[in-house]
Protein backbone atom coordinates (compact mmCIF):
# COMPACT_ATOMS: atom_id res chain seq x y z
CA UNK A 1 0.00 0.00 0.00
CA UNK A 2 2.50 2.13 0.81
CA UNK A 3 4.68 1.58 -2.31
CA UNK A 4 1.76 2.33 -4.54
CA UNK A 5 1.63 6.21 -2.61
CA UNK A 6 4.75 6.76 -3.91
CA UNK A 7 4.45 5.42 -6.80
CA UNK A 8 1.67 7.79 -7.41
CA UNK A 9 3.35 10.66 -6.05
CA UNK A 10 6.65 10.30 -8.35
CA UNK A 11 4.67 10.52 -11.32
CA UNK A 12 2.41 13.66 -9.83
CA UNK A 13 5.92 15.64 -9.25
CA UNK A 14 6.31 18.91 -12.21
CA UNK A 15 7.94 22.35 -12.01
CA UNK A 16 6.74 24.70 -8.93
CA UNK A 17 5.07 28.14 -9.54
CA UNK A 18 8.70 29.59 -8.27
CA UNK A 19 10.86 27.55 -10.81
CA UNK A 20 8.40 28.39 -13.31
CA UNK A 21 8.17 32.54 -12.95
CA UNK A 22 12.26 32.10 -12.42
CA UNK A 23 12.30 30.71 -15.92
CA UNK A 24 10.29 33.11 -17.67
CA UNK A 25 12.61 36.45 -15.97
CA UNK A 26 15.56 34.62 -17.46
CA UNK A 27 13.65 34.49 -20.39
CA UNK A 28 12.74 38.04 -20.52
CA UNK A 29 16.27 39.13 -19.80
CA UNK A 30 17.46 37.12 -22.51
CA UNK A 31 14.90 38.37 -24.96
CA UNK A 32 15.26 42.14 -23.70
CA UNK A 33 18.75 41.69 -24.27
CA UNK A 34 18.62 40.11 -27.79
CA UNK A 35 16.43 43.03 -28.81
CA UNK A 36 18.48 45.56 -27.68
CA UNK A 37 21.49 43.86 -29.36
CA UNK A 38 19.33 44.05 -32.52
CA UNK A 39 18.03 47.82 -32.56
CA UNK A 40 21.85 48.90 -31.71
CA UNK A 41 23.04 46.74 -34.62
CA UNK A 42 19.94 47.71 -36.93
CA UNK A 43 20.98 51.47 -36.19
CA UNK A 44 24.27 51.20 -36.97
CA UNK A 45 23.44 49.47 -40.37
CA UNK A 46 20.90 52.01 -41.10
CA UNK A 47 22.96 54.86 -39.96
CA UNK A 48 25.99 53.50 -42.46
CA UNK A 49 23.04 52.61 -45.32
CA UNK A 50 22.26 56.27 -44.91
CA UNK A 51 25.46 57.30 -44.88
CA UNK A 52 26.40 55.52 -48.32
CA UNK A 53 23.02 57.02 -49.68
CA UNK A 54 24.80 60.56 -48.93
CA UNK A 55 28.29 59.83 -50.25
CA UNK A 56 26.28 58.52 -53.36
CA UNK A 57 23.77 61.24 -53.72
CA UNK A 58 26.83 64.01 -53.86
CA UNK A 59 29.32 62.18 -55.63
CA UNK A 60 26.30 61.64 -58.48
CA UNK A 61 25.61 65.45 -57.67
CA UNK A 62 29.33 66.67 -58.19
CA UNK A 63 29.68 64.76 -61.32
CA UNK A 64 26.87 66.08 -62.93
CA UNK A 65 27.22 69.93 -62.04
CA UNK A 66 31.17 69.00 -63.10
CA UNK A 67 30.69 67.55 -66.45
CA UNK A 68 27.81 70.61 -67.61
CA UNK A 69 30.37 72.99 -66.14
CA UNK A 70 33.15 71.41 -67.97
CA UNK A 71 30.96 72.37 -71.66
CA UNK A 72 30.85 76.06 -70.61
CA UNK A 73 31.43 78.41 -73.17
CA UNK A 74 31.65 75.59 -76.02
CA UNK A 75 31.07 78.09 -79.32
CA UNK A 76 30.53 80.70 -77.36
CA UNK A 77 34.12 81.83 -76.75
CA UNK A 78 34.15 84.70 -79.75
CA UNK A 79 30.30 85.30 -79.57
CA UNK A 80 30.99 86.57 -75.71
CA UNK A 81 33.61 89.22 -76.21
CA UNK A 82 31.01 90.72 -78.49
CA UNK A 83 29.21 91.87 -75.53
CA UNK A 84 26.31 89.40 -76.41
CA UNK A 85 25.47 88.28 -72.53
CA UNK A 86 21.90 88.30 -72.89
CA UNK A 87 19.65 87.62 -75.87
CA UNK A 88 16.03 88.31 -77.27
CA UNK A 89 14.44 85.11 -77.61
CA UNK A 90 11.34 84.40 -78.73
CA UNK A 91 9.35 81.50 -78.21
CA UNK A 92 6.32 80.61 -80.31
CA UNK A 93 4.92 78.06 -77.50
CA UNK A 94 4.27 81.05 -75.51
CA UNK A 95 4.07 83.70 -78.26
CA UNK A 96 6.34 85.63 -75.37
CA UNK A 97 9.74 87.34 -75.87
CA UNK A 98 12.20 88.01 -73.31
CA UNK A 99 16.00 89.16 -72.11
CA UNK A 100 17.70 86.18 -71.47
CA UNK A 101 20.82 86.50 -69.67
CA UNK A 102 23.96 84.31 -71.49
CA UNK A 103 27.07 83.49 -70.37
CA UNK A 104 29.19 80.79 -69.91
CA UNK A 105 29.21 80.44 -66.09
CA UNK A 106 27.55 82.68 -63.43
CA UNK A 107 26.79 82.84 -59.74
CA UNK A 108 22.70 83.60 -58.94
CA UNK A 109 21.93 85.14 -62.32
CA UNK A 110 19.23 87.96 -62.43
CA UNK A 111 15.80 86.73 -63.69
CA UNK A 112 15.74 83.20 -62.34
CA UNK A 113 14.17 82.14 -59.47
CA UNK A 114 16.28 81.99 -56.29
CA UNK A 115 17.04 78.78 -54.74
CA UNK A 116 16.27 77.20 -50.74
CA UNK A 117 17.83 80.07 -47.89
CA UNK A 118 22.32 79.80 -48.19
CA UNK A 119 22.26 78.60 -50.71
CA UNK A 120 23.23 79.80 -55.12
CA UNK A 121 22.29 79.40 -57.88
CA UNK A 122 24.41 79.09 -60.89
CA UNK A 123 23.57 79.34 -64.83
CA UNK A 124 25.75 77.24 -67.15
CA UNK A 125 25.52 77.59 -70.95
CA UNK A 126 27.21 76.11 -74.24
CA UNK A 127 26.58 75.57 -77.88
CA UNK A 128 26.55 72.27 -79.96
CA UNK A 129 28.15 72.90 -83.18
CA UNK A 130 29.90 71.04 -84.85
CA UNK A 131 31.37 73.43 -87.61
CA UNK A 132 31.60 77.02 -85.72
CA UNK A 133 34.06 79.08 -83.64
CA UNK A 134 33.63 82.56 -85.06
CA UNK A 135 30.51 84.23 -86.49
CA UNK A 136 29.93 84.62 -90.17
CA UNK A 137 29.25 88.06 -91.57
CA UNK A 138 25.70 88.38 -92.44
CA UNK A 139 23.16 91.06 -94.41
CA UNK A 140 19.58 91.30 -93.63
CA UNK A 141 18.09 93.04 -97.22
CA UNK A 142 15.61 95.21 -96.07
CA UNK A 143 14.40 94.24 -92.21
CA UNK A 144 14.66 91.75 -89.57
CA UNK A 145 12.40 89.53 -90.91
CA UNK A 146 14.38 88.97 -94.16
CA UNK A 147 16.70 85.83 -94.53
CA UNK A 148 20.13 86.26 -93.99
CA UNK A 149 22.75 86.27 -97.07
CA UNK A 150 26.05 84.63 -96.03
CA UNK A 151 29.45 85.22 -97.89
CA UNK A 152 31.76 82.47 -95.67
CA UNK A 153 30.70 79.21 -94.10
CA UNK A 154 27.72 78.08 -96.61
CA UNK A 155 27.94 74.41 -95.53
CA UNK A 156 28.42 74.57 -92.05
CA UNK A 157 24.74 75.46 -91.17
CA UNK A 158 22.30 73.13 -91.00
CA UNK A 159 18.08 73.31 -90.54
CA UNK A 160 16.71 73.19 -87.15
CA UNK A 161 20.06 75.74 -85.55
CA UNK A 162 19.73 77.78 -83.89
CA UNK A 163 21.71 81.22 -84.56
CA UNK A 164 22.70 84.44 -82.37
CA UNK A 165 22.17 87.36 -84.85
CA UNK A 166 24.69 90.18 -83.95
CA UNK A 167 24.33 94.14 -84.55
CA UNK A 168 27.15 96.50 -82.98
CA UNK A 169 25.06 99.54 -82.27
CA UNK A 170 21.59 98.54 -83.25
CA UNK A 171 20.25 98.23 -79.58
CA UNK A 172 18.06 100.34 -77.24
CA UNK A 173 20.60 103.17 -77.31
CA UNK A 174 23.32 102.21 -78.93
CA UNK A 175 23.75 99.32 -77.87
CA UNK A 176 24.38 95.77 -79.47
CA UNK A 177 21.87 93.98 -80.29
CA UNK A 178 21.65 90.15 -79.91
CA UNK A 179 18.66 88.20 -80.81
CA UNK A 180 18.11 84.26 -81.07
CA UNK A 181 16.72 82.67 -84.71
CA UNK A 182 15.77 79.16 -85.62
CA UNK A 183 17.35 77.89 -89.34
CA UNK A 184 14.80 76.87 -91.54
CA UNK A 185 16.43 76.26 -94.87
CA UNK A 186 20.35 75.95 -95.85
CA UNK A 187 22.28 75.84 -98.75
CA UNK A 188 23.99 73.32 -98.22
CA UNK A 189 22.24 70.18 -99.36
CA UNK A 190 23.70 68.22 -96.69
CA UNK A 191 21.75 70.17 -93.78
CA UNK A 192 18.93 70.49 -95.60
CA UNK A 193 17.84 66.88 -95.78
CA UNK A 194 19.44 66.13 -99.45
CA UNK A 195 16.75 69.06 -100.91
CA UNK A 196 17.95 72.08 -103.14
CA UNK A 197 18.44 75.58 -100.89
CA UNK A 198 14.97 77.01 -101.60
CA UNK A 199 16.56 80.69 -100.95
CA UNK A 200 19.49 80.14 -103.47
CA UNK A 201 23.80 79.43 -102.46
CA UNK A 202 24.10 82.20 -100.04
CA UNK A 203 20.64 82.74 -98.34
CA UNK A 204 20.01 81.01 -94.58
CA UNK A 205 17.12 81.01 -94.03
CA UNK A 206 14.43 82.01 -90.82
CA UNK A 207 10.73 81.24 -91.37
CA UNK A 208 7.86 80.62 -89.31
CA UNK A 209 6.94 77.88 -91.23
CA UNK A 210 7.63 73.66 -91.37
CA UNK A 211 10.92 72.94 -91.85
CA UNK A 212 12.64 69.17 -92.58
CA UNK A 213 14.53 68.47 -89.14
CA UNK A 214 17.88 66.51 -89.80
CA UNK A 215 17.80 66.54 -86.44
CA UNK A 216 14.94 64.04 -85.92
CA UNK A 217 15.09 61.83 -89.37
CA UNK A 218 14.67 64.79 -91.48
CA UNK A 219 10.75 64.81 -90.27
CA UNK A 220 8.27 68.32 -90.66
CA UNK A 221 9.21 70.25 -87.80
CA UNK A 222 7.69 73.36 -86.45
CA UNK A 223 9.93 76.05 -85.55
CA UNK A 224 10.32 77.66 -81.98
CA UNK A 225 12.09 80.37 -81.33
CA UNK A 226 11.49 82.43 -85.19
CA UNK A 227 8.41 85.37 -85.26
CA UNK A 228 6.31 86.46 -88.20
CA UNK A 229 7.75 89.64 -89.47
CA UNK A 230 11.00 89.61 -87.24
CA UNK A 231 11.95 88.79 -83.54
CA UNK A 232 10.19 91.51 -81.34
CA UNK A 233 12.05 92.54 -77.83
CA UNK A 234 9.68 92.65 -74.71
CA UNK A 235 9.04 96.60 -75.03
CA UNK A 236 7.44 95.21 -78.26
CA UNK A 237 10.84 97.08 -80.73
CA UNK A 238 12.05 95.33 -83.47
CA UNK A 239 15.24 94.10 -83.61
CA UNK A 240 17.73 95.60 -86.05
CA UNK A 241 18.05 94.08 -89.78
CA UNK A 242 21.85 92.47 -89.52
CA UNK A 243 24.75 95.03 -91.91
CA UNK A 244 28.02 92.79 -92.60
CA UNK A 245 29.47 96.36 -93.15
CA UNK A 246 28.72 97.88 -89.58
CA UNK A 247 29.94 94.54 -87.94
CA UNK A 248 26.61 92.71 -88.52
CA UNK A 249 27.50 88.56 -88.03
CA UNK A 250 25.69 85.30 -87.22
CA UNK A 251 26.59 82.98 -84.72
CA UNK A 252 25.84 79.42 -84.89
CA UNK A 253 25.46 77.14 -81.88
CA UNK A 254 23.89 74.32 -83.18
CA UNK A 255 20.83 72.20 -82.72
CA UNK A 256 20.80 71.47 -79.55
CA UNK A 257 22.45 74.78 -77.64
CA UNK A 258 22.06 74.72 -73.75
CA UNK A 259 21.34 77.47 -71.42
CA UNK A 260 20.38 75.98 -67.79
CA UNK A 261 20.35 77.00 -64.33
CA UNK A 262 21.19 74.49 -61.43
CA UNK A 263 19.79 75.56 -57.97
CA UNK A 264 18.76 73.47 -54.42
CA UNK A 265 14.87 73.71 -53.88
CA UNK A 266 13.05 71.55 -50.99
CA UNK A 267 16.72 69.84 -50.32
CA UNK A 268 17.53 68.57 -53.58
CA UNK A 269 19.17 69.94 -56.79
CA UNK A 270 17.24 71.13 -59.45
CA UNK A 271 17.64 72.44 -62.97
CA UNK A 272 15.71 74.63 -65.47
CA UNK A 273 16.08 74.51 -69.38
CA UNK A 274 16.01 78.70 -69.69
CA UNK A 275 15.50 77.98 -73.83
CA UNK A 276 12.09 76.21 -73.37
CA UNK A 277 11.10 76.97 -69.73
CA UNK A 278 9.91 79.78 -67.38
CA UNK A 279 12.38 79.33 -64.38
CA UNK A 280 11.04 82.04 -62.36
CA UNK A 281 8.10 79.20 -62.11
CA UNK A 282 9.13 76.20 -59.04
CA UNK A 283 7.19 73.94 -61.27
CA UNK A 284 9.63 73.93 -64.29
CA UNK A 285 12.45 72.71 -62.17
CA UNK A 286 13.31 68.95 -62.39
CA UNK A 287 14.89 67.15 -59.41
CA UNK A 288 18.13 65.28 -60.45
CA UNK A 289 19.15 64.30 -57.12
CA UNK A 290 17.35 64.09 -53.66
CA UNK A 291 19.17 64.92 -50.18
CA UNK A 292 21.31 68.27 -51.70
CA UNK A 293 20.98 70.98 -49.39
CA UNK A 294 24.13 73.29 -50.17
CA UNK A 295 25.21 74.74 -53.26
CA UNK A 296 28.10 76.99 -53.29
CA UNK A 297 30.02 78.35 -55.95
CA UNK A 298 33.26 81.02 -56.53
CA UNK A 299 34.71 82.29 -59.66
CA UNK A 300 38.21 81.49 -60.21
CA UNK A 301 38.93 84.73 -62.89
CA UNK A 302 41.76 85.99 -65.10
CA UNK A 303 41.91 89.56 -64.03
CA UNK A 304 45.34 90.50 -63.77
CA UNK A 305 45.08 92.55 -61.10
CA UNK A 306 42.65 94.95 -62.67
CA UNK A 307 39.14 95.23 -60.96
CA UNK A 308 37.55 96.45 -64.43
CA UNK A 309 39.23 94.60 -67.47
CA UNK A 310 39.73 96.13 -70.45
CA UNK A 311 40.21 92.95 -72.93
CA UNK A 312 37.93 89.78 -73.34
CA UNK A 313 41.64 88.27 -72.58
CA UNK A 314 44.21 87.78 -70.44
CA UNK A 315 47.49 85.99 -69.45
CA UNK A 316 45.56 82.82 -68.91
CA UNK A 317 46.41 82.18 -65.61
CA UNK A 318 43.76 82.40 -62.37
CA UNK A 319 44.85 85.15 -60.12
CA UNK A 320 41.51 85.83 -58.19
CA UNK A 321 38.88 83.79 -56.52
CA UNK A 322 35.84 85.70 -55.61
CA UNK A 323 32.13 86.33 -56.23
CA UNK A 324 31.92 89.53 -57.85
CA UNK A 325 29.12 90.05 -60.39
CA UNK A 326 29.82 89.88 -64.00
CA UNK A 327 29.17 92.99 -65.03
CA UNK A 328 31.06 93.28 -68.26
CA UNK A 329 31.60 90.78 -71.55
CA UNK A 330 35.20 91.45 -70.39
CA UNK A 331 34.46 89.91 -67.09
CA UNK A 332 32.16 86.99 -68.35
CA UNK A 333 34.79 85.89 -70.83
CA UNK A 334 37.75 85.90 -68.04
CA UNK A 335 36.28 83.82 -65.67
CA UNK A 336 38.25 80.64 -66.57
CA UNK A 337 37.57 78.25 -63.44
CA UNK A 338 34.44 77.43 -60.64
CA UNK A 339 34.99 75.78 -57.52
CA UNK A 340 32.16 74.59 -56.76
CA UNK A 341 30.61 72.77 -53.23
CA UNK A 342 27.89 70.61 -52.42
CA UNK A 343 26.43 68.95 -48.91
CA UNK A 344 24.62 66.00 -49.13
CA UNK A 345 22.10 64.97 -45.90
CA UNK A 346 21.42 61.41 -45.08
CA UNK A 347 18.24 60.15 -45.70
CA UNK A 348 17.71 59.15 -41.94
CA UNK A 349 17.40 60.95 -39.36
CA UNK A 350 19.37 60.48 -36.38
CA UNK A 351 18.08 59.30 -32.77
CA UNK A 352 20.06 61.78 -30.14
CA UNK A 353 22.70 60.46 -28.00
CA UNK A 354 20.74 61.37 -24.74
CA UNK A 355 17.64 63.29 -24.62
CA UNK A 356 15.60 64.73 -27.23
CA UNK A 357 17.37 66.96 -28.52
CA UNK A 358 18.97 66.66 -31.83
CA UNK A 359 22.86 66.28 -31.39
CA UNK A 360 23.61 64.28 -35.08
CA UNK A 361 25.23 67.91 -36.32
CA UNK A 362 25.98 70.95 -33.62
CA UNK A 363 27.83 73.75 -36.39
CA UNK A 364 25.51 74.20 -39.39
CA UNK A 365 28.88 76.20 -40.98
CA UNK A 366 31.08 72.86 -40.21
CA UNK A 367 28.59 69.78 -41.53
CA UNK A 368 31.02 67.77 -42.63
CA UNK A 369 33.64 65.84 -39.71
CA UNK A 370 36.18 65.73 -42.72
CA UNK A 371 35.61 69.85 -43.03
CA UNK A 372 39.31 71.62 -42.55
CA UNK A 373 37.76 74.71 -42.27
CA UNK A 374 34.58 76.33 -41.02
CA UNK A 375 34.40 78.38 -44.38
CA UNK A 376 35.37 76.21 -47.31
CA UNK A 377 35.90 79.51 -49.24
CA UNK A 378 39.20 80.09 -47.08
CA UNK A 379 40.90 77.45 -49.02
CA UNK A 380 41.17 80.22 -52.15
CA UNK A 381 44.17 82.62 -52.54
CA UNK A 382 44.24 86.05 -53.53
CA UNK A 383 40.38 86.80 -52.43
CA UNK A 384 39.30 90.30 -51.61
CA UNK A 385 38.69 90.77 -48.26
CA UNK A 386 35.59 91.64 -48.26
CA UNK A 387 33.74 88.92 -49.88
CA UNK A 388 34.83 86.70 -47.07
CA UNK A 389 31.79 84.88 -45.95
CA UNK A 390 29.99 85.19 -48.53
CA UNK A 391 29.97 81.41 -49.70
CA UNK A 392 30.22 79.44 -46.26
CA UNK A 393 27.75 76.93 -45.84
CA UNK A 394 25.20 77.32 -43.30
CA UNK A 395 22.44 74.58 -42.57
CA UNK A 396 20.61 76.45 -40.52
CA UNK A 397 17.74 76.88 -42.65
CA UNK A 398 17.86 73.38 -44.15
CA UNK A 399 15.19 71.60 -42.08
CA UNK A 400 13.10 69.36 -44.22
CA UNK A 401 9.62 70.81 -45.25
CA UNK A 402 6.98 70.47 -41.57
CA UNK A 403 9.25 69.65 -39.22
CA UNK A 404 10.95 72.41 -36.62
CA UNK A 405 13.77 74.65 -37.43
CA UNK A 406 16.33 72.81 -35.80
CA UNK A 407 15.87 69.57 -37.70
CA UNK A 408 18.92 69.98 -39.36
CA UNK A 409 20.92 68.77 -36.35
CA UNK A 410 19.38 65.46 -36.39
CA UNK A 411 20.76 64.43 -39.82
CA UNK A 412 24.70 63.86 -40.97
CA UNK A 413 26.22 65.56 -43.76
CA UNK A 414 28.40 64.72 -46.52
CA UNK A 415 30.88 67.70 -47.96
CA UNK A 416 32.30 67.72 -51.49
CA UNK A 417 34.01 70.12 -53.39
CA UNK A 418 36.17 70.38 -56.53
CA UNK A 419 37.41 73.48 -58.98
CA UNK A 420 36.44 72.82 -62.50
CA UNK A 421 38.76 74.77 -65.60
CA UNK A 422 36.28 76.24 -68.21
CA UNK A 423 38.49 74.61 -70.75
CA UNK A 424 36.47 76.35 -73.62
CA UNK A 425 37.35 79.42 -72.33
CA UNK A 426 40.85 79.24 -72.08
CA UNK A 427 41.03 77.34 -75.62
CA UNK A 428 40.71 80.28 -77.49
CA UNK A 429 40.33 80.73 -81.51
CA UNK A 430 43.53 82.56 -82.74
């Protein structure tokens, strides 16, 4: 009897309440600490993702703004020293003319629309043709609206160009007068599609109407930027018929000539096709890359010393780094390197150290650990004094669109910075 009690009670025995609540605490523990474990290593992978996304995001930044840079002044090199830094173009879309500013390079260009708080903006334009380096001497008959009769060059234009007509002293006040026109008709057979000149061996042609575009399998194209009885200025003047004998030429840039403007709007950088777009509109700016917060540019120029140049040329050598406005063709033409800089932001924002405060970035002047200096425009000799300052990076104003001002401390940023030569403006046509 008694051996079946035990029995009984051997096969009755289990795990007390006490073993059972000690078992789950160690379990706890271990899961607690398995988590934690996990969000530190999850944060430092996602803090190191982000981190790549930066260097990747202003690396593809840099090369971009480098390589357009790189093109400035292609063709444009004699048409410059003219004194040809803005142009009448009309555009037939809009049935609209306007002043548009040209040259090469330049820092926040009037007439565009200004870009996120610290930040520039910077206009870049170059031709595309294949054949030109020097204008042509041109005649307009009778008006602006008449084709133009070419002595020089006859082959080397071809439909669909587009063409800077130049008039020393036919401007508001005797000024020059520079005004953009669309090639319609050649006479060369070879830019005309393989069809006879319709305007004869020395006439280039301007219309308003359908043209064949060797530029796009020799299709009917409309024109865009010619007007029905002559290009009109935006006070509504005509401009002046073109005289070979008072210094009247043609320019040539080609098809596909590019005047842009690059600037940083809602934290990314943006650009702006001036031919075919309004940029004082937001809308007409496309995002190339997200997570750009700071553009900053300085002109590396060939001044010699002089504060007011007298020649479209000089020694060829840099000698001043500053951001002084272009006022001249002189000026525009000597400005034969940018150094540019860019700040990328990680995509994620940081969790603070200890408390709630943001504490990812402290100096909104010194993003970047790898930063030597506060101001990256110290780096530059031989810069006036007082345009110290004027380029440093500041963040402060770069918190993402909603959230509070100081935002920008809880991201990490990225600095790069190079100095591009404006090889076409130092390869100049003898």
């Amino acid at each position: 009897m008694r051996e079946k009690s035990r029995f009984r009670f051997t096969r009755s025995a289990g795990f007390t309440l006490v073993e059972i609540m000690i078992g789950l605490l160690i379990g706890m523990i271990a899961i607690v600490v398995i988590m934690e474990t996990f969000a530190v290593s999850e944060g430092y992978k996602r803090t190191s993702t982000s981190g790549s996304d930066a260097q990747v995001n202003g690396g593809v930044a840099l090369y971009l703004l480098q390589r357009e840079i790189r093109l400035a002044g292609y063709g444009m090199n004699s048409l410059i020293p003219t004194g040809c830094t803005s142009i009448v173009v009309f555009n037939a879309n809009t049935g609209t003319s306007s002043n548009m500013r040209m040259v090469p390079f330049e820092i926040n260009p009037a007439g565009v629309l200004a870009g996120d708080p610290n930040t520039d903006v910077i206009l870049v334009a170059y031709g595309a043709s294949e054949n030109f380096v020097q204008g042509v001497p041109a005649d307009q008959p009778s008006n602006s609206a008449a084709n133009f009769k070419i002595t020089q060059n006859r082959d080397g234009f071809r439909n669909g160009d587009l063409v800077i007509g130049v008039q020393p002293g036919g401007g508001p006040g005797g000024a020059i007068s520079c005004a953009l026109h669309q090639v319609t008709d050649v006479p060369g057979t070879g830019g005309n599609c393989g069809s006879p000149p319709s305007g004869g061996s020395d006439v280039v042609e301007h219309n308003t109407g359908k043209y064949k575009n060797p530029n796009n399998n020799c299709q009917q194209t409309d024109p865009v930027f010619n007007e029905s009885g002559g290009i009109t200025d935006p006070n509504g003047n005509k401009v002046p018929a073109l005289n070979s004998a008072q210094g009247g030429q043609l320019f040539d840039l080609g098809a596909l000539p590019q005047i842009k403007v690059y600037a940083i709007h809602g934290g990314a950088l943006t650009t702006c096709d001036m031919l075919n777009q309004d940029c004082t509109q937001l809308a007409n700016y496309s995002v190339m890359v997200d997570n750009i917060v700071s553009l900053r540019a300085v002109y590396g120029k060939d001044f010699d010393g002089t504060p007011n140049p007298t020649t479209p040329a000089g020694d060829g050598q840099v000698d001043q780094w500053d951001r002084g406005a272009l006022a001249t063709s002189n000026e525009a033409s000597r400005v034969l390197a940018a150094a540019i800089e860019i700040t990328a932001r990680n995509g994620l924002k940081e969790k603070p150290k200890s408390g709630t405060a943001c504490d990812a970035t402290s100096d909104p002047n010194h993003p970047d650990a790898a930063q030597i200096s506060k101001s990256w425009f110290d780096a530059f000799n031989n810069k006036p004094a007082d345009l110290t300052g004027q380029a440093d990076i500041d963040l402060s104003a770069t918190a993402p669109t909603g959230a509070p001002p100081t935002d920008w401390k809880c991201y990490r940023y990225k600095l790069f910075q190079t100095v591009v030569p404006l090889r076409n403006m130092i390869w100049r046509p003898s």
